[in-house]
Each structure stands twice: as structure tokens, then as C-alpha cells.
C-alpha atoms as a PDB file:
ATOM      1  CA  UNK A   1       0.000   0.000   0.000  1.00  0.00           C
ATOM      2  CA  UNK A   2       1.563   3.186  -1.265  1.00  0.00           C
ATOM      3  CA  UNK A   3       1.029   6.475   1.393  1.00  0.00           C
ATOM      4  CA  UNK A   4      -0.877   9.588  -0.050  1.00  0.00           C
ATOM      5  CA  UNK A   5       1.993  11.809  -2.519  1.00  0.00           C
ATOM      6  CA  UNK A   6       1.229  15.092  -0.224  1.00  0.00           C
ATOM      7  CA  UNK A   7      -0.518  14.149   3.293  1.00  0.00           C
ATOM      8  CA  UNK A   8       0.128  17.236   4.628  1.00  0.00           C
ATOM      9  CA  UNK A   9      -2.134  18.707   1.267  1.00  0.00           C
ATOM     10  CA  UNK A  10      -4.944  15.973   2.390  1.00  0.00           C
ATOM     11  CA  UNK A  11      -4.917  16.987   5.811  1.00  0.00           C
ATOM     12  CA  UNK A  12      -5.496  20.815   4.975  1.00  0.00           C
ATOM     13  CA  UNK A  13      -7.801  19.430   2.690  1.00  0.00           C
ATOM     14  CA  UNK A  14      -9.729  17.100   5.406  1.00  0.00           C
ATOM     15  CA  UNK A  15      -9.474  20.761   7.436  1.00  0.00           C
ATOM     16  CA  UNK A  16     -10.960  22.545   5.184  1.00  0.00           C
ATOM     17  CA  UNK A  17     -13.991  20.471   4.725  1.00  0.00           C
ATOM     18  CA  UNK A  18     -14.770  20.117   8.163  1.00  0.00           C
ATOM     19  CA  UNK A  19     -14.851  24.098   8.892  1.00  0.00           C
ATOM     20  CA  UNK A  20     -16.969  23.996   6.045  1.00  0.00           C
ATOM     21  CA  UNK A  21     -19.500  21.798   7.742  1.00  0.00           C
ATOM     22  CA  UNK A  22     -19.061  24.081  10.901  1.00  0.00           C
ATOM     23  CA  UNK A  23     -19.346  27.803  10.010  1.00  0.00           C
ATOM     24  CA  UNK A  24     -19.333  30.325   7.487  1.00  0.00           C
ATOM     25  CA  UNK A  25     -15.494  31.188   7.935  1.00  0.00           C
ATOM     26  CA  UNK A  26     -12.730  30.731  10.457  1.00  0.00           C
ATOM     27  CA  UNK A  27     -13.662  33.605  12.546  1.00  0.00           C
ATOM     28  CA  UNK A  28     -17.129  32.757  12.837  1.00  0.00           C
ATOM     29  CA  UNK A  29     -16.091  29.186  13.492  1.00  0.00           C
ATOM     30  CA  UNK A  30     -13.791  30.440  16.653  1.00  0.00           C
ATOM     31  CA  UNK A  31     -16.550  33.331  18.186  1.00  0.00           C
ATOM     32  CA  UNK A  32     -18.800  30.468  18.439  1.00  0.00           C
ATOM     33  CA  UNK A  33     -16.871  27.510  19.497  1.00  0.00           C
ATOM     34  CA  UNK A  34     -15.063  29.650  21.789  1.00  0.00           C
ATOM     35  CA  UNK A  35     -18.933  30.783  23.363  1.00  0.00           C
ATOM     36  CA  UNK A  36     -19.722  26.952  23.512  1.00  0.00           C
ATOM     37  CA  UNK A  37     -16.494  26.117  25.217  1.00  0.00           C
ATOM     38  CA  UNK A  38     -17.199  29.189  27.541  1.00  0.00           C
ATOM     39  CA  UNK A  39     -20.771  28.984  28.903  1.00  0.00           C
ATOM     40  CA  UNK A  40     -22.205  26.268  26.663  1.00  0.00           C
ATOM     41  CA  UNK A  41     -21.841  23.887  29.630  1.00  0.00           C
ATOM     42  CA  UNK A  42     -22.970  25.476  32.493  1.00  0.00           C
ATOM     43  CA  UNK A  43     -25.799  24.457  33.896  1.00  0.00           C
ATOM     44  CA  UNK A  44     -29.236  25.404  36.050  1.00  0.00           C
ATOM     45  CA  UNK A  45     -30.520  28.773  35.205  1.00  0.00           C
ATOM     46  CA  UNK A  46     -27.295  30.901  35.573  1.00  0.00           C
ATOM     47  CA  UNK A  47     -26.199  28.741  32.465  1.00  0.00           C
ATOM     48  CA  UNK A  48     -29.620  29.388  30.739  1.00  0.00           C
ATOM     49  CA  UNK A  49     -29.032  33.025  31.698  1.00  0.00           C
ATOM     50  CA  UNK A  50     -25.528  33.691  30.179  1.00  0.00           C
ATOM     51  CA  UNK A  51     -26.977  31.892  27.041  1.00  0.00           C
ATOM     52  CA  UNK A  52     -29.850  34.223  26.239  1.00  0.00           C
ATOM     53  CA  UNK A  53     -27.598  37.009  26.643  1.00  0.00           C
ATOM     54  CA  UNK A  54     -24.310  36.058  25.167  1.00  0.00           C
ATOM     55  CA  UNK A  55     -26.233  33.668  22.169  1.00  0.00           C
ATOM     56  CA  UNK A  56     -27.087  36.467  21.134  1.00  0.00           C
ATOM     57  CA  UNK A  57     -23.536  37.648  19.294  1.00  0.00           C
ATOM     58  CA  UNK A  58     -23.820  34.301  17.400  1.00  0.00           C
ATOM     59  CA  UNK A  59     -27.894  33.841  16.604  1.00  0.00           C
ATOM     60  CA  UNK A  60     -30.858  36.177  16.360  1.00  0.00           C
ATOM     61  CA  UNK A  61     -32.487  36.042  19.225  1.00  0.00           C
ATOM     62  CA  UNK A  62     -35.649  38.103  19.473  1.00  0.00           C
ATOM     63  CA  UNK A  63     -36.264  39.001  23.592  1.00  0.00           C
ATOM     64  CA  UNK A  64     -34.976  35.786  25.243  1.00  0.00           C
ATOM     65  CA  UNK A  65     -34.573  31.920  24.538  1.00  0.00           C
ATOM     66  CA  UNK A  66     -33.600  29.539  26.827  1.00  0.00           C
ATOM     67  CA  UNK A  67     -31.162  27.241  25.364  1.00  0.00           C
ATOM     68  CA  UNK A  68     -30.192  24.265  28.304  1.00  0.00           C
ATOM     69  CA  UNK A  69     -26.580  23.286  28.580  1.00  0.00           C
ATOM     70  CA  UNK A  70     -25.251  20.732  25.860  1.00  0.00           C
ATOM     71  CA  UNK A  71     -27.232  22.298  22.846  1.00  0.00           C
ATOM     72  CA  UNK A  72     -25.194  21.912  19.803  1.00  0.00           C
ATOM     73  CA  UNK A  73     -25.573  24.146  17.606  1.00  0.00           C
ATOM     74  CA  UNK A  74     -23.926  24.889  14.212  1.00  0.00           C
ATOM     75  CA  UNK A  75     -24.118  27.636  11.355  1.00  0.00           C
ATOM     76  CA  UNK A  76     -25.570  29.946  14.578  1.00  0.00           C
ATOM     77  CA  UNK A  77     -25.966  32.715  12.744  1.00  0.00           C
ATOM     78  CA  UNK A  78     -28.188  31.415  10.181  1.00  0.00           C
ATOM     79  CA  UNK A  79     -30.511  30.554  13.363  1.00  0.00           C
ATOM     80  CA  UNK A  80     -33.218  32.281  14.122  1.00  0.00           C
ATOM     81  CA  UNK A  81     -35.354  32.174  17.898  1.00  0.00           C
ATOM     82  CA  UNK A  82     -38.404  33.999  18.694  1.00  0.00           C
ATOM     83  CA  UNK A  83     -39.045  34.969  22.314  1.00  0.00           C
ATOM     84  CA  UNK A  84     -39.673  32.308  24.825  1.00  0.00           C
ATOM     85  CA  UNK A  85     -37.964  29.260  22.456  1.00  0.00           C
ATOM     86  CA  UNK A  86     -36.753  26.615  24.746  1.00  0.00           C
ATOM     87  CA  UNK A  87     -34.111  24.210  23.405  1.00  0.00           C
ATOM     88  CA  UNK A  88     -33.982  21.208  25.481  1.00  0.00           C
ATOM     89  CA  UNK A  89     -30.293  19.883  26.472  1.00  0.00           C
ATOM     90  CA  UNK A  90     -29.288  17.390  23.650  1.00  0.00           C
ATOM     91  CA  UNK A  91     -30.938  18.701  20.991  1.00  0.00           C
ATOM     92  CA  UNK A  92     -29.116  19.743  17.750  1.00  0.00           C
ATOM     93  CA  UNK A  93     -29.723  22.167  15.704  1.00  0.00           C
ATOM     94  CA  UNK A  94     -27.425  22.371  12.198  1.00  0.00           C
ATOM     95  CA  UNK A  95     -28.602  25.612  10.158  1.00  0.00           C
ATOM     96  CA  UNK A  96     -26.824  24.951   7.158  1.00  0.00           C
ATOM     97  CA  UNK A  97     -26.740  28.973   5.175  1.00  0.00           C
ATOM     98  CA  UNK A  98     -30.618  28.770   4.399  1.00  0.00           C
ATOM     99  CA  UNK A  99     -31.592  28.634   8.433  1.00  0.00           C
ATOM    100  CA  UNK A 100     -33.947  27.459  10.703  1.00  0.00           C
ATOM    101  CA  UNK A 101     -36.304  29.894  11.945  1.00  0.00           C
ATOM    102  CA  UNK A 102     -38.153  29.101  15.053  1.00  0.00           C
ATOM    103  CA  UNK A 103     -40.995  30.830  15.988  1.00  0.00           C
ATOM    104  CA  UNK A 104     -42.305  32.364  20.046  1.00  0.00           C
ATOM    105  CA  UNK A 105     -42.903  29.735  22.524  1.00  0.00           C
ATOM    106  CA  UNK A 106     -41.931  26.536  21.023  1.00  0.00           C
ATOM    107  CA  UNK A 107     -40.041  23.943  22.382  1.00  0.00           C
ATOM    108  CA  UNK A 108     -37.161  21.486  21.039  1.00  0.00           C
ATOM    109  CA  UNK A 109     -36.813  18.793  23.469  1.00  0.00           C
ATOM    110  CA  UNK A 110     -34.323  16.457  24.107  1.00  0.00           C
ATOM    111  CA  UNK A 111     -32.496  15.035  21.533  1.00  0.00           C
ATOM    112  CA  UNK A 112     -34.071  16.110  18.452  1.00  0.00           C
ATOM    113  CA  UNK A 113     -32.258  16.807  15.331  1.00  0.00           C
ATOM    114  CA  UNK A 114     -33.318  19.748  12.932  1.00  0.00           C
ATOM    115  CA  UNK A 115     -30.806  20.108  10.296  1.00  0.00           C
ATOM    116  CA  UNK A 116     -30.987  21.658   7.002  1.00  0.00           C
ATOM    117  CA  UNK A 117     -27.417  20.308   6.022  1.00  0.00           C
ATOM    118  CA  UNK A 118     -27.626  22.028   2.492  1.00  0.00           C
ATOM    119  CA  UNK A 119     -24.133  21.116   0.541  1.00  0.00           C
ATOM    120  CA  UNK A 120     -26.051  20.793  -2.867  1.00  0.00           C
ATOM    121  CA  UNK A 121     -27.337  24.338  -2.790  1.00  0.00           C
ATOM    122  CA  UNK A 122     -30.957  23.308  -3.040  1.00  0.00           C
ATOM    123  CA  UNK A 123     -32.273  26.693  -3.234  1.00  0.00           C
ATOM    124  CA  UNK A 124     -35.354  25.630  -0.855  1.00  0.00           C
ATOM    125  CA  UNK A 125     -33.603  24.437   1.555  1.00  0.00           C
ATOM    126  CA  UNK A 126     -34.039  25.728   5.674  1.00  0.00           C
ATOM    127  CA  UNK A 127     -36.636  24.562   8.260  1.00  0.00           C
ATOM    128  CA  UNK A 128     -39.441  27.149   9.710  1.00  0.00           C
ATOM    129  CA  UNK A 129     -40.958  26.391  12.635  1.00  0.00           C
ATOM    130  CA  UNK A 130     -44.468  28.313  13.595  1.00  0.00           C
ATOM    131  CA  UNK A 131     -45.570  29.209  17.370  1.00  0.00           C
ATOM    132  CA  UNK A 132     -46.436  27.281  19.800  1.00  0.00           C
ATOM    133  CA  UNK A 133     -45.316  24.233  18.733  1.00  0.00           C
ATOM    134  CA  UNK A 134     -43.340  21.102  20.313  1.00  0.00           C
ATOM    135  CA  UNK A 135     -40.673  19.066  18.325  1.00  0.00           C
ATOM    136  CA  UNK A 136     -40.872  15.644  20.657  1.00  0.00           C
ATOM    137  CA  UNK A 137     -38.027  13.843  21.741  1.00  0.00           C
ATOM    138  CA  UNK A 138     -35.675  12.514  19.103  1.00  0.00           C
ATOM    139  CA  UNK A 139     -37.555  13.742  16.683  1.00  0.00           C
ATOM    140  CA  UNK A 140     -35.830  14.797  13.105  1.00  0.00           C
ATOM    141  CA  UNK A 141     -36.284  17.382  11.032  1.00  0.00           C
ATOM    142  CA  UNK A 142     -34.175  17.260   7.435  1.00  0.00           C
ATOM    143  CA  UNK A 143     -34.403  20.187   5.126  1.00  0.00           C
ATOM    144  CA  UNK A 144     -32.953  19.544   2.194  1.00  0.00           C
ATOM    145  CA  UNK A 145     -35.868  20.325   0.609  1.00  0.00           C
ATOM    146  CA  UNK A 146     -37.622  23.171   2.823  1.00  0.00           C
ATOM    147  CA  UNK A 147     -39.823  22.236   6.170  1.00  0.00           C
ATOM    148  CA  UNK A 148     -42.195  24.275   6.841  1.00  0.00           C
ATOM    149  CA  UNK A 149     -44.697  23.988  10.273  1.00  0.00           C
ATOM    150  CA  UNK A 150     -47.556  26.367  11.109  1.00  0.00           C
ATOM    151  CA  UNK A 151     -48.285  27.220  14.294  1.00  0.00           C
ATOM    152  CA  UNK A 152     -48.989  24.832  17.048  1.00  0.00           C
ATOM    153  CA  UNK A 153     -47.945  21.791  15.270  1.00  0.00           C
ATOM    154  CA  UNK A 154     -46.737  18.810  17.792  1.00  0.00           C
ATOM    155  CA  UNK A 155     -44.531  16.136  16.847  1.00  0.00           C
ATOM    156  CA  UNK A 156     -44.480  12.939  19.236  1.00  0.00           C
ATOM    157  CA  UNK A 157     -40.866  11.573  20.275  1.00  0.00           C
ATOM    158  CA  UNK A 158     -39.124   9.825  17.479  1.00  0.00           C
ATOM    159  CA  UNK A 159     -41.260  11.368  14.438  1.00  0.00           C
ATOM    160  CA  UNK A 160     -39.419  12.244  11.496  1.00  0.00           C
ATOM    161  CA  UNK A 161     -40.313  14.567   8.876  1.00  0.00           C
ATOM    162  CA  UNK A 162     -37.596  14.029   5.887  1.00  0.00           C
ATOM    163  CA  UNK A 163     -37.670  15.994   2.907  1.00  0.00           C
ATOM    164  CA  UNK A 164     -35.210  14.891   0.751  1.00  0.00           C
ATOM    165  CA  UNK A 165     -35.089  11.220  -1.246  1.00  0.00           C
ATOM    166  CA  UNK A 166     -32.019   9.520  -2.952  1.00  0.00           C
ATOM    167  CA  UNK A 167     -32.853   8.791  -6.575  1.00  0.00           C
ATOM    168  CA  UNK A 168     -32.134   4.737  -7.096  1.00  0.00           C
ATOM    169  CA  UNK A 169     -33.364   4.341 -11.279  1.00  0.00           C
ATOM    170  CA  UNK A 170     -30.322   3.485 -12.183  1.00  0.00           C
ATOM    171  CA  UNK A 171     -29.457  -0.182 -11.509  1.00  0.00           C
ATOM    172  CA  UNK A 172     -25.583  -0.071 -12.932  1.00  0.00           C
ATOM    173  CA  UNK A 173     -24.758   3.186 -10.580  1.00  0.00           C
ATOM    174  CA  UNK A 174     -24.587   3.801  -6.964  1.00  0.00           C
ATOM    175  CA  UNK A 175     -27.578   5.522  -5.749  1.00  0.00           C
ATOM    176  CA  UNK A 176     -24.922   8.316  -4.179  1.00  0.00           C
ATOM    177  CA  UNK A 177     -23.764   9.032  -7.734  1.00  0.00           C
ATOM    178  CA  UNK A 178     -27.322   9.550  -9.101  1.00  0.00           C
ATOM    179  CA  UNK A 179     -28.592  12.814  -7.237  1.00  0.00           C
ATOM    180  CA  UNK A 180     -31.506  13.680  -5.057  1.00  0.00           C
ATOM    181  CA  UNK A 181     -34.882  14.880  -4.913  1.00  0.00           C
ATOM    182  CA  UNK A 182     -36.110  17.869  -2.572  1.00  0.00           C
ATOM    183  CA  UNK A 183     -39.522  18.810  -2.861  1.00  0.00           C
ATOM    184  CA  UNK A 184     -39.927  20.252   0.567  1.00  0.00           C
ATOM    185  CA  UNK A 185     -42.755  19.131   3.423  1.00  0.00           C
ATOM    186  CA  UNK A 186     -45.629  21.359   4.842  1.00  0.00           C
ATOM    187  CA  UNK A 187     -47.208  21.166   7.850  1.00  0.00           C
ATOM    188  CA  UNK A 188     -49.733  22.998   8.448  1.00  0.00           C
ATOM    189  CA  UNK A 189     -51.488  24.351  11.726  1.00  0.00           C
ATOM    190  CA  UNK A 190     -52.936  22.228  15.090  1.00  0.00           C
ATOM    191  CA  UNK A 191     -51.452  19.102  13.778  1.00  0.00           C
ATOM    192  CA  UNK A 192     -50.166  15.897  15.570  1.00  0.00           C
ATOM    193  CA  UNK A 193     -48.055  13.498  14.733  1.00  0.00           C
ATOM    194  CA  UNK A 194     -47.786  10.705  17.016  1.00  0.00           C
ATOM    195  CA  UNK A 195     -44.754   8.449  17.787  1.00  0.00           C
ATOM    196  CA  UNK A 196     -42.572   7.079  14.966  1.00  0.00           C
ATOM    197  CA  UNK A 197     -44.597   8.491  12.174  1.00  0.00           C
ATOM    198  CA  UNK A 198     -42.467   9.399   9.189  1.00  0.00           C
ATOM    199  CA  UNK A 199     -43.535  12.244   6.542  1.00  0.00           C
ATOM    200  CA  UNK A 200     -41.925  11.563   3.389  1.00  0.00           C
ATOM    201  CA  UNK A 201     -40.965  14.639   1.259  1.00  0.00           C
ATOM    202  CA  UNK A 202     -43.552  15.815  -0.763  1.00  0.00           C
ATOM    203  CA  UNK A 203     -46.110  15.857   0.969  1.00  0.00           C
ATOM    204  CA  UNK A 204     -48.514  18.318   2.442  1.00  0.00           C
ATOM    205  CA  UNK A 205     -50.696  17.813   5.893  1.00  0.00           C
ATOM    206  CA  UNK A 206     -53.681  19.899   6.311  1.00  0.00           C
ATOM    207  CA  UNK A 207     -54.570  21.619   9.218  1.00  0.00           C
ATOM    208  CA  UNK A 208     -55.779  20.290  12.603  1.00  0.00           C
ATOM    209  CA  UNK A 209     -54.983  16.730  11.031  1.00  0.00           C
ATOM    210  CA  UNK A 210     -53.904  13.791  12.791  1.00  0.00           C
ATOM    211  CA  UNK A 211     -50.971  11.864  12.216  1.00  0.00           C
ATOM    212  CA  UNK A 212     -51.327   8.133  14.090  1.00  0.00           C
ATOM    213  CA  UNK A 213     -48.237   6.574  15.829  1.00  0.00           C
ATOM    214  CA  UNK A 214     -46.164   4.574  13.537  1.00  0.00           C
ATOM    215  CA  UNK A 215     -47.428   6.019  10.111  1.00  0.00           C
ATOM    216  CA  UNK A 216     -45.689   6.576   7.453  1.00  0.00           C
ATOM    217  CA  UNK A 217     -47.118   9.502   5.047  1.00  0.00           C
ATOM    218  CA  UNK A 218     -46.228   9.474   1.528  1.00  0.00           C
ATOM    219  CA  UNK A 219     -49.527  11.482   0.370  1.00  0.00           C
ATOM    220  CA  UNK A 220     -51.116  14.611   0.862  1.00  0.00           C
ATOM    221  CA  UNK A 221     -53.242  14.695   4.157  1.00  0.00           C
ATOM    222  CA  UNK A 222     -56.565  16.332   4.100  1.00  0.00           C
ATOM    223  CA  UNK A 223     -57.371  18.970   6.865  1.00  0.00           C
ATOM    224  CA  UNK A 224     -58.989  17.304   9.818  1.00  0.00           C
ATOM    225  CA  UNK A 225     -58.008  14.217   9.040  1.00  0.00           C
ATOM    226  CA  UNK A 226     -57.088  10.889  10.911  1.00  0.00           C
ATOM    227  CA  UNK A 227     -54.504   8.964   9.060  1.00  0.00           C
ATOM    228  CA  UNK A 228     -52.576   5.666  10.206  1.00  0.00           C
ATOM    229  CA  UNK A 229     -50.844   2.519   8.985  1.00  0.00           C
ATOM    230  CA  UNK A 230     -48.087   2.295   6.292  1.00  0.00           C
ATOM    231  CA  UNK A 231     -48.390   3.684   3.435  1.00  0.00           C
ATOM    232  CA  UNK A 232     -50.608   5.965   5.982  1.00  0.00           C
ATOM    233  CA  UNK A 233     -54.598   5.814   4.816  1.00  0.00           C
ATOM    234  CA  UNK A 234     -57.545   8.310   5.823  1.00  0.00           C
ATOM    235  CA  UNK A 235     -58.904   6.154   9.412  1.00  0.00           C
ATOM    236  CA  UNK A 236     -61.506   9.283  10.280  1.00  0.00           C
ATOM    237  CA  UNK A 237     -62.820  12.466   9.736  1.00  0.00           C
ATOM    238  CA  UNK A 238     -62.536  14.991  12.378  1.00  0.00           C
ATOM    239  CA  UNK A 239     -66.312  16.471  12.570  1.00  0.00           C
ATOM    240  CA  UNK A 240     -66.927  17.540  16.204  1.00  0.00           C
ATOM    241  CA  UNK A 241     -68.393  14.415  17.919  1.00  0.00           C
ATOM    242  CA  UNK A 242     -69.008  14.336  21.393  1.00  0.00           C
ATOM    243  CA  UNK A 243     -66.090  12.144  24.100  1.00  0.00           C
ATOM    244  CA  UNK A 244     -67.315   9.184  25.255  1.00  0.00           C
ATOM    245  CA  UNK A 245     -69.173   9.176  28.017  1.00  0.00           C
ATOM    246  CA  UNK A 246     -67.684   9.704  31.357  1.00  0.00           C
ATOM    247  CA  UNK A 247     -64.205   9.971  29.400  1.00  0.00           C
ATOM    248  CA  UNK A 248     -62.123  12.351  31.710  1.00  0.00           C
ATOM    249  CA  UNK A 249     -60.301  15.481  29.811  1.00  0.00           C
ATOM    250  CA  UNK A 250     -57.111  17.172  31.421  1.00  0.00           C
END
């Protein structure tokens, strides 16, 4: 086995395309690892306190979010937080330059994943999130193609809403050499997905629908809707009937 002609060249090189996946440039790549390294770890509320004040020289941050320690984020500045955001410890957020805009009062909890991760320069690509809404635990977002949420829109842990698809027609190529598709995902207002449901890219879910747990949605979903099972089919319409009897609301 023969050793690379110029390693030093392939490490630069290796270098390079990591800061790449990081930041904008080198400067913005040492402001904000140098703020993580700082105060990105510290915890209880004086942690969550130096955050929504000192975030703010790396994200915008309009009146105050309250990140938890061991948020990763990456490509800050292409992040945007409306007032009263919490980001849960764990979760990730990777803004690649078309950004994720999250809108007043909603929450990211633990572990979920919303990254754009645009390196093809899909025009479309970024993730908006509306008010009021809850991304569940370990739930991902991809953006490749544009995500879009209304407002109180609530994802159940592990969901995953995926919009972008690796083109396969090919049968004497690799399906990494033959491209992708990104036609972006909407969600729109009071909807709920419910544990382990998948949206597929493409598609479009009405509002005040109902996504059940386990689904996977590879068609449009009418408003008020009930859909389960996979490929995910209409169960119900939502029309206003009465609970059960005796049924206890909290």
C-alpha cells in the first residue's frame, strides 16, 4: 500500500472540509466555538441566563430563549429564535446557510435533530418552525428540501419529517452518484403526529390533522383528518363528535 503523494495537502484538505460543515469562515467558526467552550456547559438557570444574553452575538435572538446546557448548535448565525424558544439539552440544531427559523414559545426537546445540512445548494432548503409548537423527543427534522410547520404543530418523540429522497433508477450506478430529490414538506397548523410516524418529502398535511403513531405519510393529508398505517390511509374524519361518556379530559 503506497502512502498519499502530499498528506500534509490531504490533511489541509480534510481541514478545510470540516470548517466547512461548521461555520461560514474561520472567525465565525472560533466566536462560536469559543462561546460553547465558555458557557455552553454550564448548567441550572445561571447557564440558561448567560446563554440568552451572550447567544445572542452568534444567533438572532428576538427578547430571550432559553437554550439548556449541551445544545449543539452549528451555522448559529443562520438561526433564528423567537421569544420564549426553549431548546432542550441534547438537541441539535445544524442551520446549514438557508436557516432554521423558530418561531415564540416553542419547544425542542431532548435530543431532536433539525438540520438543514444544504451542501447541494438546493435553493429551498431551511426549516421554519411556527408558534407554539413542540418538536418531541428525538424527533428529526431534514431540510434539504424546505420544512415548513404552522403554528402549534406537535410532533411525538421519534417522528421524522424528511424531505429529501435519494434517486435509485439506475441499476448499474450507486444511488450516491445519481442525485436527489427535494420537494420540501408542509405542515400545516394544530397538527399531531404521534410516535414514529415518518412524513416523506412531498407531501402536504392539512390543518388540525392527525398523524397516528407509527405512520408513514407518503400522500397529501386532508385537513382534519385521521390517518394511520403504512403507506398511511384516511382512518376518520374529524367532525366535532361528542367524548365518550364519562371519558375524563385534562
Amino acid at each position: 500500500m503506497t502512502s498519499p503523494a502530499n498528506p500534509q495537502l490531504s490533511t489541509l484538505k480534510s481541514l478545510r472540509l470540516y470548517l466547512d460543515r461548521q461555520a461560514d469562515n474561520l472567525p465565525r467558526y472560533l466566536l462560536e466555538q469559543t462561546l460553547y467552550a465558555l458557557i455552553g456547559w454550564v448548567p441550572t438557570l445561571v447557564g440558561i441566563g448567560l446563554r440568552s444574553v451572550l447567544y445572542r452575538l452568534i444567533t438572532h435572538m428576538q427578547g430571550a430563549a432559553a437554550i439548556e446546557a449541551g445544545v449543539r448548535l452549528r451555522f448559529a448565525n443562520h438561526i433564528h429564535l423567537g421569544h420564549g424558544v426553549y431548546l432542550d439539552q441534547g438537541s441539535y440544531l445544524h442551520a446549514t446557510p438557508n436557516g432554521i427559523r423558530i418561531g415564540a414559545r416553542s419547544i425542542v426537546m431532548h435530543g431532536a435533530v433539525l438540520h438543514v445540512y444544504n451542501f447541494r445548494d438546493i435553493p429551498q432548503a431551511g426549516i421554519t418552525i411556527g408558534e407554539d409548537c413542540l418538536i418531541g423527543e428525538y424527533s428529526v427534522i431534514r431540510g434539504q428540501g424546505g420544512v415548513t410547520l404552522g403554528n402549534r404543530v406537535y410532533t411525538s418523540p421519534f417522528t421524522q419529517i424528511i424531505a429529501v429522497n435519494h434517486v435509485f433508477n439506475d441499476p448499474t450506478r450507486s444511488f450516491i452518484e445519481q442525485g436527489l430529490t427535494a420537494e420540501g414538506i408542509v405542515i400545516e397548523d394544530d397538527v399531531w403526529l404521534g410516535a414514529g410516524a415518518v412524513i416523506t418529502d412531498g407531501v402536504r398535511v392539512g390543518k388540525g390533522a392527525v398523524v397516528a403513531a407509527g405512520a408513514v405519510v407518503t400522500k397529501d393529508v386532508p385537513p382534519h383528518a385521521v390517518v394511520g398505517g403504512v403507506p398511511a390511509k384516511i382512518i376518520k374524519e374529524i367532525t366535532g363528535e361528542p367524548l365518550p361518556p364519562g371519558q375524563r379530559v385534562f
